[in-house]
PDB file of N, CA and C in Angstrom:
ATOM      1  N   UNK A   1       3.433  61.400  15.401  1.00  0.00           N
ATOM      2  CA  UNK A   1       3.906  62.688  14.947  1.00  0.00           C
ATOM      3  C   UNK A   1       5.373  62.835  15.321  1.00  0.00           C
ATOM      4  N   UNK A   2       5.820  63.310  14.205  1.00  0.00           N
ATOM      5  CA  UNK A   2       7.581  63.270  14.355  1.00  0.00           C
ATOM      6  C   UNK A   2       7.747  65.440  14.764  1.00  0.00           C
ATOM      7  N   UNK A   3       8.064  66.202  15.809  1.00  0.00           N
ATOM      8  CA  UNK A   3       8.471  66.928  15.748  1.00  0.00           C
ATOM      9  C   UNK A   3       9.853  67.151  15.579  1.00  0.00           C
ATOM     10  N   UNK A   4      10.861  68.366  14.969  1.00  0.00           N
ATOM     11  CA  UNK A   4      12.074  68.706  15.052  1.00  0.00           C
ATOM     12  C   UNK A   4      12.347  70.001  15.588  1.00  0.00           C
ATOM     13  N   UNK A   5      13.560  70.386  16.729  1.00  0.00           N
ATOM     14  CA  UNK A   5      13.702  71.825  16.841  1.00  0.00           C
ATOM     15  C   UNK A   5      14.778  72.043  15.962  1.00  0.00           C
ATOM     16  N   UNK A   6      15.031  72.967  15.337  1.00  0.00           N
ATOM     17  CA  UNK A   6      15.958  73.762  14.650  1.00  0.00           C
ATOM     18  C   UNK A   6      16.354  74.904  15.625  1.00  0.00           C
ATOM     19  N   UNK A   7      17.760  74.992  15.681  1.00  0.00           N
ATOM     20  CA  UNK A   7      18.489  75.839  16.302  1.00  0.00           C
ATOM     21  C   UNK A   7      19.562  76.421  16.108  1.00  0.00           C
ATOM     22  N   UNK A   8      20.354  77.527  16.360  1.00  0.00           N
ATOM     23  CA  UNK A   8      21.439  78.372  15.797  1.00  0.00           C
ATOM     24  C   UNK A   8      21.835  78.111  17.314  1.00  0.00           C
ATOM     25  N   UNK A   9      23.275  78.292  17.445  1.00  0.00           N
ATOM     26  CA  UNK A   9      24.049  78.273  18.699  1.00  0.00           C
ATOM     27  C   UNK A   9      25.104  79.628  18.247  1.00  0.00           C
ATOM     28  N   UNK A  10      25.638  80.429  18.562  1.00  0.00           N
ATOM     29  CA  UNK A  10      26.499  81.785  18.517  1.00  0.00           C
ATOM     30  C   UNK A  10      27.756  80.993  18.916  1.00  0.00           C
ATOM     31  N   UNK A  11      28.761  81.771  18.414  1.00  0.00           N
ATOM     32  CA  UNK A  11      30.184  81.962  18.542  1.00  0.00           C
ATOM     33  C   UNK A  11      30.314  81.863  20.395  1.00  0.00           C
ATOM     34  N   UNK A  12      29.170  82.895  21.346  1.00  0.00           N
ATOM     35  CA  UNK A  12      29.601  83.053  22.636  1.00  0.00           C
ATOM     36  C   UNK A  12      28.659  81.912  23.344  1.00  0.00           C
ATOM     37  N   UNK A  13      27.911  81.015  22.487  1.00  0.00           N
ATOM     38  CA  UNK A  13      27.517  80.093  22.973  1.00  0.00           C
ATOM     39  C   UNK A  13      25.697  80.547  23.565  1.00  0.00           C
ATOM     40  N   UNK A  14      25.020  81.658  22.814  1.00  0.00           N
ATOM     41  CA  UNK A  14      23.608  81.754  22.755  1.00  0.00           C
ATOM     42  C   UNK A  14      23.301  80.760  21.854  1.00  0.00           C
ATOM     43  N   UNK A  15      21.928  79.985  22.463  1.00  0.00           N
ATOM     44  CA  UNK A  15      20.901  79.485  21.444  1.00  0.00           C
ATOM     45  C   UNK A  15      19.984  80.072  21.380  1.00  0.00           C
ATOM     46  N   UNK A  16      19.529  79.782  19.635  1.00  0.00           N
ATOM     47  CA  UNK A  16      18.337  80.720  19.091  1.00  0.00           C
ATOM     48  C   UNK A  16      17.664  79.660  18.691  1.00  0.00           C
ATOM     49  N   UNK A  17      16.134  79.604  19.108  1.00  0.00           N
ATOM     50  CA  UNK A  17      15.441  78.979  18.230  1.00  0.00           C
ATOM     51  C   UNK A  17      15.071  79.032  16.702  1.00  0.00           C
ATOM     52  N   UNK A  18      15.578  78.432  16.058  1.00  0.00           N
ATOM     53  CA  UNK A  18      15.078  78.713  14.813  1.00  0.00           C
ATOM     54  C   UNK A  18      13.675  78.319  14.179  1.00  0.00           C
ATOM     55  N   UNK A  19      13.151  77.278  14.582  1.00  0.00           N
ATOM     56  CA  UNK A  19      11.991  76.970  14.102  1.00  0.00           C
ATOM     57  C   UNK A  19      11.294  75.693  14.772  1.00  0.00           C
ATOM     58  N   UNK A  20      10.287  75.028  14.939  1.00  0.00           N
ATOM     59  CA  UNK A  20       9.745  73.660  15.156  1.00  0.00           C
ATOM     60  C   UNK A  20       9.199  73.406  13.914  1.00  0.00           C
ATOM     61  N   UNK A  21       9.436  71.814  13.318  1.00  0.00           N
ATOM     62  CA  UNK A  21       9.188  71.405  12.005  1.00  0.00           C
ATOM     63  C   UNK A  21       8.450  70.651  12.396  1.00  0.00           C
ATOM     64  N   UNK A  22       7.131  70.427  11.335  1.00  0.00           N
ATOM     65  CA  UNK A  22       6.851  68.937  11.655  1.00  0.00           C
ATOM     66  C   UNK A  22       7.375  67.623  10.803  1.00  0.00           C
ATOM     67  N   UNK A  23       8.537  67.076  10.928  1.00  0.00           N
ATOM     68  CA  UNK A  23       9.224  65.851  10.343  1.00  0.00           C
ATOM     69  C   UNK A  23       8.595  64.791   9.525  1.00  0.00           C
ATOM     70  N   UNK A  24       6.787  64.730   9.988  1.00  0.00           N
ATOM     71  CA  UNK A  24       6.332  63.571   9.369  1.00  0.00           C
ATOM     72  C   UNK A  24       6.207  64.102   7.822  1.00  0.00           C
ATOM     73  N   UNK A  25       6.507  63.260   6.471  1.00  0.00           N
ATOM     74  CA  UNK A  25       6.234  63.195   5.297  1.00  0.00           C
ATOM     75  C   UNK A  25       4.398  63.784   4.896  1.00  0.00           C
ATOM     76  N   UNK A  26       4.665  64.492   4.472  1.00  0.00           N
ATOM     77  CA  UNK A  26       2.781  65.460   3.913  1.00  0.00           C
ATOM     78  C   UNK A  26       2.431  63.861   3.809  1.00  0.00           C
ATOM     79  N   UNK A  27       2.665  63.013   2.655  1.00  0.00           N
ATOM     80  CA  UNK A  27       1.900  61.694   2.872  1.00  0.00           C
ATOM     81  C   UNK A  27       1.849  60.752   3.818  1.00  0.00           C
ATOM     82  N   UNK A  28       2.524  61.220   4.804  1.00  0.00           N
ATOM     83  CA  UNK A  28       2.375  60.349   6.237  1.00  0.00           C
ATOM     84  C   UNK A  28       3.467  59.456   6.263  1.00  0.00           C
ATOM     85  N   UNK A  29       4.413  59.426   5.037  1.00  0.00           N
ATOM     86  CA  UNK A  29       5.763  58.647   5.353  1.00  0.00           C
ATOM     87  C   UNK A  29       6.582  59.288   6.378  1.00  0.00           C
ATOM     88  N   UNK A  30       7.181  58.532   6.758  1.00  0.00           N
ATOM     89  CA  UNK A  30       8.153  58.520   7.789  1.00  0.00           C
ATOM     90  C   UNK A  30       7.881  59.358   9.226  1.00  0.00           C
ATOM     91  N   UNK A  31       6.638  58.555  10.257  1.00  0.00           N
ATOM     92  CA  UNK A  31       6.098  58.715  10.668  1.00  0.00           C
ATOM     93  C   UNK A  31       6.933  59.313  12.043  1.00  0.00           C
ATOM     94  N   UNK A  32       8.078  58.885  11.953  1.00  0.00           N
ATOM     95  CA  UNK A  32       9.479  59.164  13.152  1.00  0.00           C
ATOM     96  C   UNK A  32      10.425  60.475  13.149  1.00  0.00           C
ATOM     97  N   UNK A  33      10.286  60.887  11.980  1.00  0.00           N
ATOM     98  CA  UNK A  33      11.157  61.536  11.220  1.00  0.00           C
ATOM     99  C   UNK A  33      12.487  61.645  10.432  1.00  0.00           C
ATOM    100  N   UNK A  34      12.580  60.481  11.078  1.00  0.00           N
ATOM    101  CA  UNK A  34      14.090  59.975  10.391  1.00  0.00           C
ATOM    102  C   UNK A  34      14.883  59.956   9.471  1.00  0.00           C
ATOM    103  N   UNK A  35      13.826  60.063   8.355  1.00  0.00           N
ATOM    104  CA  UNK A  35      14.163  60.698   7.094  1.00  0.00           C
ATOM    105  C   UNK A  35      14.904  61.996   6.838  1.00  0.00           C
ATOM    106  N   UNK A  36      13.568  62.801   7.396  1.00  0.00           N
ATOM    107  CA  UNK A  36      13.616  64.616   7.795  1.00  0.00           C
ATOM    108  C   UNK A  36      15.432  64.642   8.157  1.00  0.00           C
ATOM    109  N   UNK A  37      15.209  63.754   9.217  1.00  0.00           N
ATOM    110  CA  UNK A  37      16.527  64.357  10.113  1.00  0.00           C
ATOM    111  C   UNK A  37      17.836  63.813   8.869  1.00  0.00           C
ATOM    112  N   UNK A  38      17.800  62.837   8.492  1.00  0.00           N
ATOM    113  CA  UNK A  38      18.885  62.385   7.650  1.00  0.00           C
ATOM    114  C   UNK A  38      19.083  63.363   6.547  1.00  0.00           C
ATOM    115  N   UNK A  39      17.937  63.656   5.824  1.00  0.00           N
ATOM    116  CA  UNK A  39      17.770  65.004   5.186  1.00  0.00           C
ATOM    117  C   UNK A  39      18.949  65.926   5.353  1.00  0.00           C
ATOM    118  N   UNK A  40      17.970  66.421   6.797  1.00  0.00           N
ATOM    119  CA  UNK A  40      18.773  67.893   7.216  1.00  0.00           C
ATOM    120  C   UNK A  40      20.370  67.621   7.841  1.00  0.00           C
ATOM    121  N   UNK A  41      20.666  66.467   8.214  1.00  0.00           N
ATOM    122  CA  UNK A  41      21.940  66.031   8.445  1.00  0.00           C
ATOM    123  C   UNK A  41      23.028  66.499   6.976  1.00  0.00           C
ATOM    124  N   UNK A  42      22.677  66.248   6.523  1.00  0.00           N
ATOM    125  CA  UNK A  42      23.074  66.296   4.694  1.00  0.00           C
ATOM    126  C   UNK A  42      23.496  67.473   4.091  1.00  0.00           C
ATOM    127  N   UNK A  43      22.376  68.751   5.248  1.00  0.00           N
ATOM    128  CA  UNK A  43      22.930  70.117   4.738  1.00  0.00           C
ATOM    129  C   UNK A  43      23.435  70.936   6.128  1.00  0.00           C
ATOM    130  N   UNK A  44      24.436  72.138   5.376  1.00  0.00           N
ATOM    131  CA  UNK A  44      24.455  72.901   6.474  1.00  0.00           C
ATOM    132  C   UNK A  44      25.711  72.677   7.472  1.00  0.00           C
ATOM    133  N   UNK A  45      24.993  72.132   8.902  1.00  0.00           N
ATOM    134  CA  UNK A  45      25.690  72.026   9.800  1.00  0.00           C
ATOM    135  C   UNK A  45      26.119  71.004  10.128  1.00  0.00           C
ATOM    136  N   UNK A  46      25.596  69.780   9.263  1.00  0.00           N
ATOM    137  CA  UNK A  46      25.396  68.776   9.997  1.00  0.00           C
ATOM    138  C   UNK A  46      24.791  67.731  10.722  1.00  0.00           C
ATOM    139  N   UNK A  47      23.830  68.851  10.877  1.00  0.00           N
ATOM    140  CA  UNK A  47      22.553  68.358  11.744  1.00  0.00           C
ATOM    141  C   UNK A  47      22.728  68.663  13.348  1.00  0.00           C
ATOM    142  N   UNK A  48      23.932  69.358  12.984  1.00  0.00           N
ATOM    143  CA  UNK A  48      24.148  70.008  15.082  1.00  0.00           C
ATOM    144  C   UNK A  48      23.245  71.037  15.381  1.00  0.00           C
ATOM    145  N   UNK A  49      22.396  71.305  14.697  1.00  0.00           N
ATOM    146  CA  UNK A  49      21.489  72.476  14.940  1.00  0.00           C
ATOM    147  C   UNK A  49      20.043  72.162  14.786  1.00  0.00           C
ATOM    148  N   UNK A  50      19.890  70.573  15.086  1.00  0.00           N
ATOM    149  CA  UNK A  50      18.396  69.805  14.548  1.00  0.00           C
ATOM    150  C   UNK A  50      18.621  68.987  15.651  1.00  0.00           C
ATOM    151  N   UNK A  51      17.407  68.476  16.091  1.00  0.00           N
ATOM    152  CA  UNK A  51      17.167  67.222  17.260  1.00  0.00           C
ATOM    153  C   UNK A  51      15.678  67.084  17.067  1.00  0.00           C
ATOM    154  N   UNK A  52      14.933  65.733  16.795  1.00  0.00           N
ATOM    155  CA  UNK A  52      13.417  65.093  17.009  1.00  0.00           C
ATOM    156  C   UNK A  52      13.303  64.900  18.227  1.00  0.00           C
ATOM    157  N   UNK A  53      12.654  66.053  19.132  1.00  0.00           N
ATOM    158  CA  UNK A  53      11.619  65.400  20.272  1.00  0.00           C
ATOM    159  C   UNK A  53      11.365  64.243  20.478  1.00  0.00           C
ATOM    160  N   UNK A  54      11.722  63.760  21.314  1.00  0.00           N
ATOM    161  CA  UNK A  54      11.497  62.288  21.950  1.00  0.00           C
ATOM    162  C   UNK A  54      10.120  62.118  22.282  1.00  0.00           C
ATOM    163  N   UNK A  55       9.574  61.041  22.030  1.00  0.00           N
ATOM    164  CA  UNK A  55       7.786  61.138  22.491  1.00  0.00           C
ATOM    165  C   UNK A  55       7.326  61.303  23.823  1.00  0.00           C
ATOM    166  N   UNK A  56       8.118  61.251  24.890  1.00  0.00           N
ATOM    167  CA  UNK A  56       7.769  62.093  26.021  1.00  0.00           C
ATOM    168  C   UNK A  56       7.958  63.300  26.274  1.00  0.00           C
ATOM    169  N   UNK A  57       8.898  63.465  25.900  1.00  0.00           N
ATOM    170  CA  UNK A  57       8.540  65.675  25.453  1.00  0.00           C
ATOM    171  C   UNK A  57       7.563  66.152  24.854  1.00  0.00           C
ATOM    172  N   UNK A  58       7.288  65.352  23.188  1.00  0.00           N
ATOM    173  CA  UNK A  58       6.779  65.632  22.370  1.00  0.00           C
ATOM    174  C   UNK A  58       4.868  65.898  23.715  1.00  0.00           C
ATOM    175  N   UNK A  59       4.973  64.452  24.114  1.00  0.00           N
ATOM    176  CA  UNK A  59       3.857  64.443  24.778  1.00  0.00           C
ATOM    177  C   UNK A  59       3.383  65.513  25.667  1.00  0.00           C
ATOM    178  N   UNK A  60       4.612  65.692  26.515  1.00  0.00           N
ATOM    179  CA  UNK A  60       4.469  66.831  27.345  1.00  0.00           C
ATOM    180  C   UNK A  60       4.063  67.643  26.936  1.00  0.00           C
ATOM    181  N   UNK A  61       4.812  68.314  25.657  1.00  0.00           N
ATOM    182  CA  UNK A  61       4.659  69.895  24.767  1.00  0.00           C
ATOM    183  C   UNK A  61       2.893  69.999  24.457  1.00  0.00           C
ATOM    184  N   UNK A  62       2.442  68.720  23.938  1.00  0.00           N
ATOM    185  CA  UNK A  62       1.138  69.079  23.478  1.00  0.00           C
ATOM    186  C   UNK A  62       0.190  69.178  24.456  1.00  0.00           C
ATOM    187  N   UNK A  63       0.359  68.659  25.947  1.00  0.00           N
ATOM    188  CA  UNK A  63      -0.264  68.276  26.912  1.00  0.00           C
ATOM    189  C   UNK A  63      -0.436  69.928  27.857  1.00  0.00           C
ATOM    190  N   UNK A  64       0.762  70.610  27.527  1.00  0.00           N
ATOM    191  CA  UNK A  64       0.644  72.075  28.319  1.00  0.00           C
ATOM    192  C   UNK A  64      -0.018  73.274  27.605  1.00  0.00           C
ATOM    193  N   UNK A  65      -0.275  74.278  28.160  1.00  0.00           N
ATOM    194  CA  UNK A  65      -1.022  75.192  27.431  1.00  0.00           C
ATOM    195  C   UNK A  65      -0.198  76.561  28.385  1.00  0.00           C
ATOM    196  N   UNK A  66       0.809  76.272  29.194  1.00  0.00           N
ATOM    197  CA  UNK A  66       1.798  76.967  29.915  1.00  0.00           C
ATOM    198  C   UNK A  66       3.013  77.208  28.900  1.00  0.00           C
ATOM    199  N   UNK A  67       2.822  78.817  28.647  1.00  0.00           N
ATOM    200  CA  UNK A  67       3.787  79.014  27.580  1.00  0.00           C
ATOM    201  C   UNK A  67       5.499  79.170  28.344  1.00  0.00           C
ATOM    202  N   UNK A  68       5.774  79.562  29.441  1.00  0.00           N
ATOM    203  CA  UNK A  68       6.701  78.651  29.957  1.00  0.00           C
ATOM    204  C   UNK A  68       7.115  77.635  30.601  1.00  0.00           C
ATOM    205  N   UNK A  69       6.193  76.696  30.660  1.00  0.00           N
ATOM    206  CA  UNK A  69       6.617  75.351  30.385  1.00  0.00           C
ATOM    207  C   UNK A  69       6.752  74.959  29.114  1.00  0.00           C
ATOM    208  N   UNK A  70       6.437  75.357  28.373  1.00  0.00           N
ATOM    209  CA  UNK A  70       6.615  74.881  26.852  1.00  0.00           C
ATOM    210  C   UNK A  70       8.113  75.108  26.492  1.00  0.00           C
ATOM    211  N   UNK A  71       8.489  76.060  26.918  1.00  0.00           N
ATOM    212  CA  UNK A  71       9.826  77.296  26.741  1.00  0.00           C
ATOM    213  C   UNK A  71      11.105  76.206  27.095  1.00  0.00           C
ATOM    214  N   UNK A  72      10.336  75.921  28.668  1.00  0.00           N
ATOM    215  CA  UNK A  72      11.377  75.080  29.422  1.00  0.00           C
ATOM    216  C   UNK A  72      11.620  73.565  29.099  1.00  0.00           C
ATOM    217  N   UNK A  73      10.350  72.897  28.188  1.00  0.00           N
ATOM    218  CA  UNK A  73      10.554  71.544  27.544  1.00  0.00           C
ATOM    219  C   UNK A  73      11.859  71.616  26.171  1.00  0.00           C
ATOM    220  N   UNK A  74      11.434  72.672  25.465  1.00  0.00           N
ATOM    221  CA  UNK A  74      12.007  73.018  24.083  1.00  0.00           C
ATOM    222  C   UNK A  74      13.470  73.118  24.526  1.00  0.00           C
ATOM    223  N   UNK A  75      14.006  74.517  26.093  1.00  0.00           N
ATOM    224  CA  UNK A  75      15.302  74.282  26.279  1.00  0.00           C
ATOM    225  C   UNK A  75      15.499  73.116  26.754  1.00  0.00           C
ATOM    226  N   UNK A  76      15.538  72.212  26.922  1.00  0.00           N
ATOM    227  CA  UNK A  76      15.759  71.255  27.936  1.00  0.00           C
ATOM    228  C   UNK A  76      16.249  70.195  27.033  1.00  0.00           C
ATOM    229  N   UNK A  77      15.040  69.779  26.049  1.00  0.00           N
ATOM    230  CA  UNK A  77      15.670  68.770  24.797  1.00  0.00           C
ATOM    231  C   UNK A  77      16.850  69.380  23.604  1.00  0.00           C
ATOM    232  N   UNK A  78      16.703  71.283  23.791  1.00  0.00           N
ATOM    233  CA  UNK A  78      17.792  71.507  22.823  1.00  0.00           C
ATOM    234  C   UNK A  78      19.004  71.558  24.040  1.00  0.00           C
ATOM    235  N   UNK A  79      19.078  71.807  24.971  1.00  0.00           N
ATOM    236  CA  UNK A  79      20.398  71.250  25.979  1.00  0.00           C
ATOM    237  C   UNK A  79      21.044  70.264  25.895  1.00  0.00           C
ATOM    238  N   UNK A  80      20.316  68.910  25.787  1.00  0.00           N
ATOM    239  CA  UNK A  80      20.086  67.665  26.330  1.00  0.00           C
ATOM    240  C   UNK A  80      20.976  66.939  24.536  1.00  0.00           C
ATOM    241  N   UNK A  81      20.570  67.674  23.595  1.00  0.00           N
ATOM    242  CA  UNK A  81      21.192  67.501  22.224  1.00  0.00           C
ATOM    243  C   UNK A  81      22.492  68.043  22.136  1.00  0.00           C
ATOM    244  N   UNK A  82      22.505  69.258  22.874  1.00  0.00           N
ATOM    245  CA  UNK A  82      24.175  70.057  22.750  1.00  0.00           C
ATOM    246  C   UNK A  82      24.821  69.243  23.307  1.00  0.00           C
ATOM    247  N   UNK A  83      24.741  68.725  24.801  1.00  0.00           N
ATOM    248  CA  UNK A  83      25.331  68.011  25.372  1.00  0.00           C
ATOM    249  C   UNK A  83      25.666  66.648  24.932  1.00  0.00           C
ATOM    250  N   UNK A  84      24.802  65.636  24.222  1.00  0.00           N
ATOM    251  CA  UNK A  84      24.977  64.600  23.385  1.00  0.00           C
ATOM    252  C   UNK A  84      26.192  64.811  22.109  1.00  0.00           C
ATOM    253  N   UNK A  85      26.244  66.058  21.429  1.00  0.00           N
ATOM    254  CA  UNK A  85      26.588  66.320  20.346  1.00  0.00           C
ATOM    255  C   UNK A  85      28.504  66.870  20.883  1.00  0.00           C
ATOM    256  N   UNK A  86      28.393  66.961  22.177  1.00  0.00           N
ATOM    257  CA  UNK A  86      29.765  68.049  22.453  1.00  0.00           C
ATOM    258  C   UNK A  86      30.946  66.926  21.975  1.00  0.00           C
ATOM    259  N   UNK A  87      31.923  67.316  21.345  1.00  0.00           N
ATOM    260  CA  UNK A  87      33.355  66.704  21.183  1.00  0.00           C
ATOM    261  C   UNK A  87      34.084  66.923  22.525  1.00  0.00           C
ATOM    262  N   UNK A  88      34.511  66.009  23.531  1.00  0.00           N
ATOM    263  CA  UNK A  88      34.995  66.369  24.837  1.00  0.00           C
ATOM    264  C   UNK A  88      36.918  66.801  23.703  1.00  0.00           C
ATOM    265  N   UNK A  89      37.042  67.734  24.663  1.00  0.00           N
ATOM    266  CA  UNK A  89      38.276  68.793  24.235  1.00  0.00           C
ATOM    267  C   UNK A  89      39.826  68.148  24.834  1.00  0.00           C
TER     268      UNK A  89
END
């Protein structure tokens, strides 16, 4: 299973969740998401506002039933993407 977070970041630097996708193809193509993400790369932002869960998050996320731990996996990989994504100034 390929998850994606979608996210808005503000002018003062809030993130908003926008959504969790599920990336895999309805027919089970592109089982990674890779597609999805190249997709959504294509529109928009860029894709600075998209990141696929890594399969140990992903794992984690399904493994808790702690709605803040869930909270704190979701910020953590959309952090972990801002920080990957920053242009050093």
């Amino acid at each position: 299973m390929a998850l994606a977070i979608e996210y808005d970041v503000s002018p003062e630097g809030v993130i908003e969740l926008v959504g969790l996708i599920n990336a895999v193809e309805e027919d089970g193509t592109d089982p990674d998401g890779d597609a999805w993400l190249a997709w959504r790369r294509a529109h928009e932002d860029g894709g600075l506002g998209c990141v696929l869960v890594p399969p140990a998050d992903l794992a984690r996320m399904e493994a808790t039933e702690d709605p803040d731990e869930l909270r704190a996996i979701v910020e953590d990989v959309i952090l972990a993407d801002r920080r990957a994504k920053e242009v050093p100034s």
